[in-house]
C-alpha atoms as a PDB file:
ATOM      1  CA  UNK A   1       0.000   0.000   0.000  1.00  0.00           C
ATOM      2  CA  UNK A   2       3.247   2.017   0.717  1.00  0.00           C
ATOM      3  CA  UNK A   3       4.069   2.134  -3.053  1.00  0.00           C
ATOM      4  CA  UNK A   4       1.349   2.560  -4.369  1.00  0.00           C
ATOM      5  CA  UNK A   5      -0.105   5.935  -2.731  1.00  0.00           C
ATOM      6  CA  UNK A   6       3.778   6.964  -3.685  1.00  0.00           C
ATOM      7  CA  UNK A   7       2.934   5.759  -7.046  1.00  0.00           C
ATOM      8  CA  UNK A   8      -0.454   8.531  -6.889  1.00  0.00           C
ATOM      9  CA  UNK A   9       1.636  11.288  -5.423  1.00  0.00           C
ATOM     10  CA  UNK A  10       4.430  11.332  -8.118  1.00  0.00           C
ATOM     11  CA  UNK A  11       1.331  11.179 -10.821  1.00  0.00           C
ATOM     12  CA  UNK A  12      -0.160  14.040  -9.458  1.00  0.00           C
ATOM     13  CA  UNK A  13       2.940  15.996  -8.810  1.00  0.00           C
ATOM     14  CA  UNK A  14       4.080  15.175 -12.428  1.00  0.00           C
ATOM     15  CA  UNK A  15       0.684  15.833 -13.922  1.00  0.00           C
ATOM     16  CA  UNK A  16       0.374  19.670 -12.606  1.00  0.00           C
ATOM     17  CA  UNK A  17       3.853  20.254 -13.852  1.00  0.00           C
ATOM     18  CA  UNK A  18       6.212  20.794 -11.816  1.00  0.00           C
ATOM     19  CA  UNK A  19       8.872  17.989 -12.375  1.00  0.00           C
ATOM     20  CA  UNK A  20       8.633  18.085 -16.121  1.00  0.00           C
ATOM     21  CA  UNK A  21      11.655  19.132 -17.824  1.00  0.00           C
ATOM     22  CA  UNK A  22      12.107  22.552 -18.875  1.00  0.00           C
ATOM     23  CA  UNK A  23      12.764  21.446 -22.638  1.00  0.00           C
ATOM     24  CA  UNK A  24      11.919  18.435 -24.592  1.00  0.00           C
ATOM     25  CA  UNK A  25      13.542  15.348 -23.133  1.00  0.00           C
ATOM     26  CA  UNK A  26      16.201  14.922 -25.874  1.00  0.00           C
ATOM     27  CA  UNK A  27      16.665  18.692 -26.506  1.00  0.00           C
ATOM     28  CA  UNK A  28      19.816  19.650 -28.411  1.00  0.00           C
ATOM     29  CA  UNK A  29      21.407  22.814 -26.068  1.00  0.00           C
ATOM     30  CA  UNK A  30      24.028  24.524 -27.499  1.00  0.00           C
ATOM     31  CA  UNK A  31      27.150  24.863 -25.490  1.00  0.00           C
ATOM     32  CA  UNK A  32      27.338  29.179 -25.226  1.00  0.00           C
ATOM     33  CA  UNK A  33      30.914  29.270 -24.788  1.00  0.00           C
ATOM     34  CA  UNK A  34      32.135  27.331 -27.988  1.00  0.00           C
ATOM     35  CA  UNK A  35      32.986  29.437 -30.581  1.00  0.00           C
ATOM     36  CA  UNK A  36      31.573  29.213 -33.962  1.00  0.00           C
ATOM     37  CA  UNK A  37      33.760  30.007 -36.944  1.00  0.00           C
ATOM     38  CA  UNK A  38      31.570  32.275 -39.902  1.00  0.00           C
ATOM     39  CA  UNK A  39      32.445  29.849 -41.946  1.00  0.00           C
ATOM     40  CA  UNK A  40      30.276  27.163 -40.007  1.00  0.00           C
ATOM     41  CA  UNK A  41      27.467  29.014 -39.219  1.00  0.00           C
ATOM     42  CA  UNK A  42      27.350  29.881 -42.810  1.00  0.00           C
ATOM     43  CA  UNK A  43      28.074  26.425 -44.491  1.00  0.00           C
ATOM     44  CA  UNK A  44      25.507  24.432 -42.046  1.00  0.00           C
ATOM     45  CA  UNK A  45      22.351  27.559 -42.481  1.00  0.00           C
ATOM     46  CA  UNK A  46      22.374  26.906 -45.472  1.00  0.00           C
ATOM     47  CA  UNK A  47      21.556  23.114 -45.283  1.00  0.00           C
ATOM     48  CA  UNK A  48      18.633  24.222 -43.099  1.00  0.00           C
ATOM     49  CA  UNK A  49      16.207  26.158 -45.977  1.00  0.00           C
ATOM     50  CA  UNK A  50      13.277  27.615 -44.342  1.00  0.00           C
ATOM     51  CA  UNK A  51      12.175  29.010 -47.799  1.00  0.00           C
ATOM     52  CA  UNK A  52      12.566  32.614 -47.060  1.00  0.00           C
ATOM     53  CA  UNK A  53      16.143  32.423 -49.393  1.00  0.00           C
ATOM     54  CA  UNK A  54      13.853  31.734 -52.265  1.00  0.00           C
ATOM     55  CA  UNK A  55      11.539  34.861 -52.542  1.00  0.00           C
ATOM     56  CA  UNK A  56      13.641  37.373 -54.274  1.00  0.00           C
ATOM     57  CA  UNK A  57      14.056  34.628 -56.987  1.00  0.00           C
ATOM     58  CA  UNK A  58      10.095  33.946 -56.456  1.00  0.00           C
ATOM     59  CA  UNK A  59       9.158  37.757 -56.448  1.00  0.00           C
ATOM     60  CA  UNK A  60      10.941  37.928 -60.302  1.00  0.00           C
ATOM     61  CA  UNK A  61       9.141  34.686 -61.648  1.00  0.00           C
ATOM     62  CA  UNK A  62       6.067  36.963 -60.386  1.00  0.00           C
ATOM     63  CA  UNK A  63       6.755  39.955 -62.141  1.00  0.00           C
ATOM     64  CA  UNK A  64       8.024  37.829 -65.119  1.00  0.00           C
ATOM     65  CA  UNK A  65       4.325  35.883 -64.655  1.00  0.00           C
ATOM     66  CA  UNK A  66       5.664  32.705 -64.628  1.00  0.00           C
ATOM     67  CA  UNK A  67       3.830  32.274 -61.348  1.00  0.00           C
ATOM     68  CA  UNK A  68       0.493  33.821 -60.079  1.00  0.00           C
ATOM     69  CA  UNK A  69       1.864  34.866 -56.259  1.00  0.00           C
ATOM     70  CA  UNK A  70       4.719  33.947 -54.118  1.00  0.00           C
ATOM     71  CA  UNK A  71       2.699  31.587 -51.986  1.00  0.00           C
ATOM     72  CA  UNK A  72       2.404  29.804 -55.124  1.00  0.00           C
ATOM     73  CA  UNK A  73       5.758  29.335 -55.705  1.00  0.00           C
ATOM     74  CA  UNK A  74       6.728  28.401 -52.395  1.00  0.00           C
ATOM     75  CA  UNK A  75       3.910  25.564 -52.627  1.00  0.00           C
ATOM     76  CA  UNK A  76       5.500  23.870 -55.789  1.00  0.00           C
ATOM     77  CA  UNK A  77       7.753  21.510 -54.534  1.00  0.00           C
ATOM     78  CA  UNK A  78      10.338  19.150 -56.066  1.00  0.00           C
ATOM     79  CA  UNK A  79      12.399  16.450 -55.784  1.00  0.00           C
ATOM     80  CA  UNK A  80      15.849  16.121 -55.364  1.00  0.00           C
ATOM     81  CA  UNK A  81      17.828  13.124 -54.587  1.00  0.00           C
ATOM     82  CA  UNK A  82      21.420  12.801 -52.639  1.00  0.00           C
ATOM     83  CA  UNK A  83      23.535   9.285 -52.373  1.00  0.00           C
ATOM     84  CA  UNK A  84      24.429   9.339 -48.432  1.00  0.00           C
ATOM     85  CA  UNK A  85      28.100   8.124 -48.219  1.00  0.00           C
ATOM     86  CA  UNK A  86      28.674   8.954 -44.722  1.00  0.00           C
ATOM     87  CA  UNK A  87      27.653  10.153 -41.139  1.00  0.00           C
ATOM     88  CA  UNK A  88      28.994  10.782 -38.027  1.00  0.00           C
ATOM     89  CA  UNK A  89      28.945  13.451 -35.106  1.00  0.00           C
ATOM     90  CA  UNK A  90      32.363  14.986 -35.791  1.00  0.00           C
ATOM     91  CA  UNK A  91      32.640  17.328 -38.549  1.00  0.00           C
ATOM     92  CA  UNK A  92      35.919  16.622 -38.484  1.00  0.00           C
ATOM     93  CA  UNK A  93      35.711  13.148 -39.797  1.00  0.00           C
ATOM     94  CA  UNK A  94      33.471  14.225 -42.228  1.00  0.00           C
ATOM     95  CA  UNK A  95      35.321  16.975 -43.637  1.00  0.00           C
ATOM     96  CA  UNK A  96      38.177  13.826 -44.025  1.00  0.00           C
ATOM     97  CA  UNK A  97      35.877  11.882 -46.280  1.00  0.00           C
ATOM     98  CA  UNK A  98      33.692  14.741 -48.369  1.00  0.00           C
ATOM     99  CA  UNK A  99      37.707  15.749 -49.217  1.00  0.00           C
ATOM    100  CA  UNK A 100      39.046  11.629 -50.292  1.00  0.00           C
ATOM    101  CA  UNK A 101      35.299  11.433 -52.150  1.00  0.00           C
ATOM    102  CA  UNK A 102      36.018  15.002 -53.761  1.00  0.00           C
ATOM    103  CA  UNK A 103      39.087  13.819 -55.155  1.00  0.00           C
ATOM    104  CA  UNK A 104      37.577  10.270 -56.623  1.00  0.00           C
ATOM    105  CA  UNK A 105      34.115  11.551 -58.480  1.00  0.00           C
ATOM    106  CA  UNK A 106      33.503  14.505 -60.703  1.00  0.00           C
ATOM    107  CA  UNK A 107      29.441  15.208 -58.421  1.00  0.00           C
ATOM    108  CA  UNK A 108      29.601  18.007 -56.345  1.00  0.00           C
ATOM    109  CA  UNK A 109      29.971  16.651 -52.292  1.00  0.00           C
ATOM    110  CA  UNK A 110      28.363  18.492 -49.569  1.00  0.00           C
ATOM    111  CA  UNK A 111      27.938  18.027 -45.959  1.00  0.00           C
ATOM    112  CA  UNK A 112      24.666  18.634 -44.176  1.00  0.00           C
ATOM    113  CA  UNK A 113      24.481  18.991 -40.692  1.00  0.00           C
ATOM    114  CA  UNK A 114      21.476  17.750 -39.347  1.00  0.00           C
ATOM    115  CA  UNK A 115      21.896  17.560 -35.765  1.00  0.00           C
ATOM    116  CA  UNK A 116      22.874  15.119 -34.639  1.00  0.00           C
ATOM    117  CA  UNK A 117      25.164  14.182 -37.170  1.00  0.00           C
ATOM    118  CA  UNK A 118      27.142  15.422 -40.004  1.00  0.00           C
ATOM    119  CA  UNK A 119      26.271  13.905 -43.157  1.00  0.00           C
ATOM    120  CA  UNK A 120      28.365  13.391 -46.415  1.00  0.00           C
ATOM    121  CA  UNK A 121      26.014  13.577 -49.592  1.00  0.00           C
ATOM    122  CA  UNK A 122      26.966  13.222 -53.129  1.00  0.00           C
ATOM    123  CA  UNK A 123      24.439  15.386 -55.226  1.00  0.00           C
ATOM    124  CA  UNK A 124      21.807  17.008 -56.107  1.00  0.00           C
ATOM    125  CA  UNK A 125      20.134  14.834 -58.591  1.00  0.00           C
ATOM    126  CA  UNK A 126      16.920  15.345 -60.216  1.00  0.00           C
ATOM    127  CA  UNK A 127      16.124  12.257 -61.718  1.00  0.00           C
ATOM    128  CA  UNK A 128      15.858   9.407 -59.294  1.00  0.00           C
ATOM    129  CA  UNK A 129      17.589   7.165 -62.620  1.00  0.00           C
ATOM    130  CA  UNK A 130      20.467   9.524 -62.447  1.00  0.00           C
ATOM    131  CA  UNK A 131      20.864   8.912 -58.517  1.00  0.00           C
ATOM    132  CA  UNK A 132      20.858   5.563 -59.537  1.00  0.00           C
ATOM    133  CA  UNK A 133      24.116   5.104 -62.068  1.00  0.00           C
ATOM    134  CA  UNK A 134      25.692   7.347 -59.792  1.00  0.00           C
ATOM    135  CA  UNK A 135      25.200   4.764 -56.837  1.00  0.00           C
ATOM    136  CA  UNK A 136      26.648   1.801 -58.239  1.00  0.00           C
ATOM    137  CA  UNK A 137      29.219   4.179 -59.463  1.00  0.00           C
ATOM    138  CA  UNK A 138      29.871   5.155 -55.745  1.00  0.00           C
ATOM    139  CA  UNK A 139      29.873   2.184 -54.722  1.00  0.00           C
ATOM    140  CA  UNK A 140      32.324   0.207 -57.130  1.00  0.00           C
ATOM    141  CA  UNK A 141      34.777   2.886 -55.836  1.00  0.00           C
ATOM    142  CA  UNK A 142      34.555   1.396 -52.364  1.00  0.00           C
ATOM    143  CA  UNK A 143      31.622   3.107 -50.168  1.00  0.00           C
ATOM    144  CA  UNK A 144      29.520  -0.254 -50.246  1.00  0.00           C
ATOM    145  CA  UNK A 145      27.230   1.251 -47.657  1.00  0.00           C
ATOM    146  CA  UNK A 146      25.848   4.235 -49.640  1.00  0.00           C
ATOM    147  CA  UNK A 147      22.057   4.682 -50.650  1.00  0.00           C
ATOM    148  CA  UNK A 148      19.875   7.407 -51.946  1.00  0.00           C
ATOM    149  CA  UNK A 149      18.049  10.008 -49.809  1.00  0.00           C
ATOM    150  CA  UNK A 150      15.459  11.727 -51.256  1.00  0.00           C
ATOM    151  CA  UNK A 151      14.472  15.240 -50.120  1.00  0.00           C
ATOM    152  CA  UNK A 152      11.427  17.742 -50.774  1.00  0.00           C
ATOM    153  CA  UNK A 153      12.662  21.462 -51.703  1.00  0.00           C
ATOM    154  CA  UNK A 154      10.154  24.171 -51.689  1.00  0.00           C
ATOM    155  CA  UNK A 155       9.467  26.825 -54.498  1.00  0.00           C
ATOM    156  CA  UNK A 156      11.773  25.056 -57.330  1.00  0.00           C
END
């Protein structure tokens, strides 16, 4: 019986809030003393595209009238497809392989930092057939492990 009014208390103490965490159980908190080369901030906002970089290109394809509004052109969507070579946490170990893969393949390489990893991505394609050839391209040269990742971009 002990237990189980303990059991009741820590419902009802947990239920009116005040032992729930502050943020999200899982929460990514940035660490305010590290510092953050330009470069960085830079290279990894722009793997994280809210949109808002694409209406200057979306206000001329209004005033051009390929496109009725901007809302319009930020609710076309397309396609594009990247073959995944690597991942890891440290950006420096996947700075090492975008660089060996850059020197191997004539795609373009990027790294895209979605917390909580660093991923190395060969692309973008367009075609899912062309993502395709370059796979088994990608992987004769020795990354066995790589596969395609397909992504949604906005207002293309």
């Amino acid at each position: 019986m002990r237990y189980g009014s303990l059991i009741v208390v820590a419902i009802a103490l947990g239920g009116c809030g005040l032992f729930t965490p502050s943020r999200p159980i899982g929460a990514i908190v940035p660490d305010k003393s590290a510092k953050v080369s330009p470069e960085f901030v830079l290279e990894n906002s722009a793997s994280k595209s809210t949109g808002e970089e694409k209406v200057p290109e979306l206000i001329r394809r209004v005033q051009r009238g390929e496109i009725k509004s901007i809302a319009q052109g930020l609710s076309q969507t397309s396609r594009e497809y990247y073959i995944q070579v690597y991942a890891s946490a440290s950006r420096k170990f996947a700075v090492k392989i975008k660089n060996e893969i850059s020197k191997k393949i004539d795609y373009p390489v990027i790294i895209k930092n979605i917390p909580p990893l660093y991923r190395v991505r060969i692309g973008p394609f367009y075609k899912v057939d062309d993502a395709q050839k370059a796979l088994k391209s990608i992987r004769e040269i020795g990354y066995r492990d790589a596969f395609i990742v397909e992504e949604i971009a906005l207002g293309k």
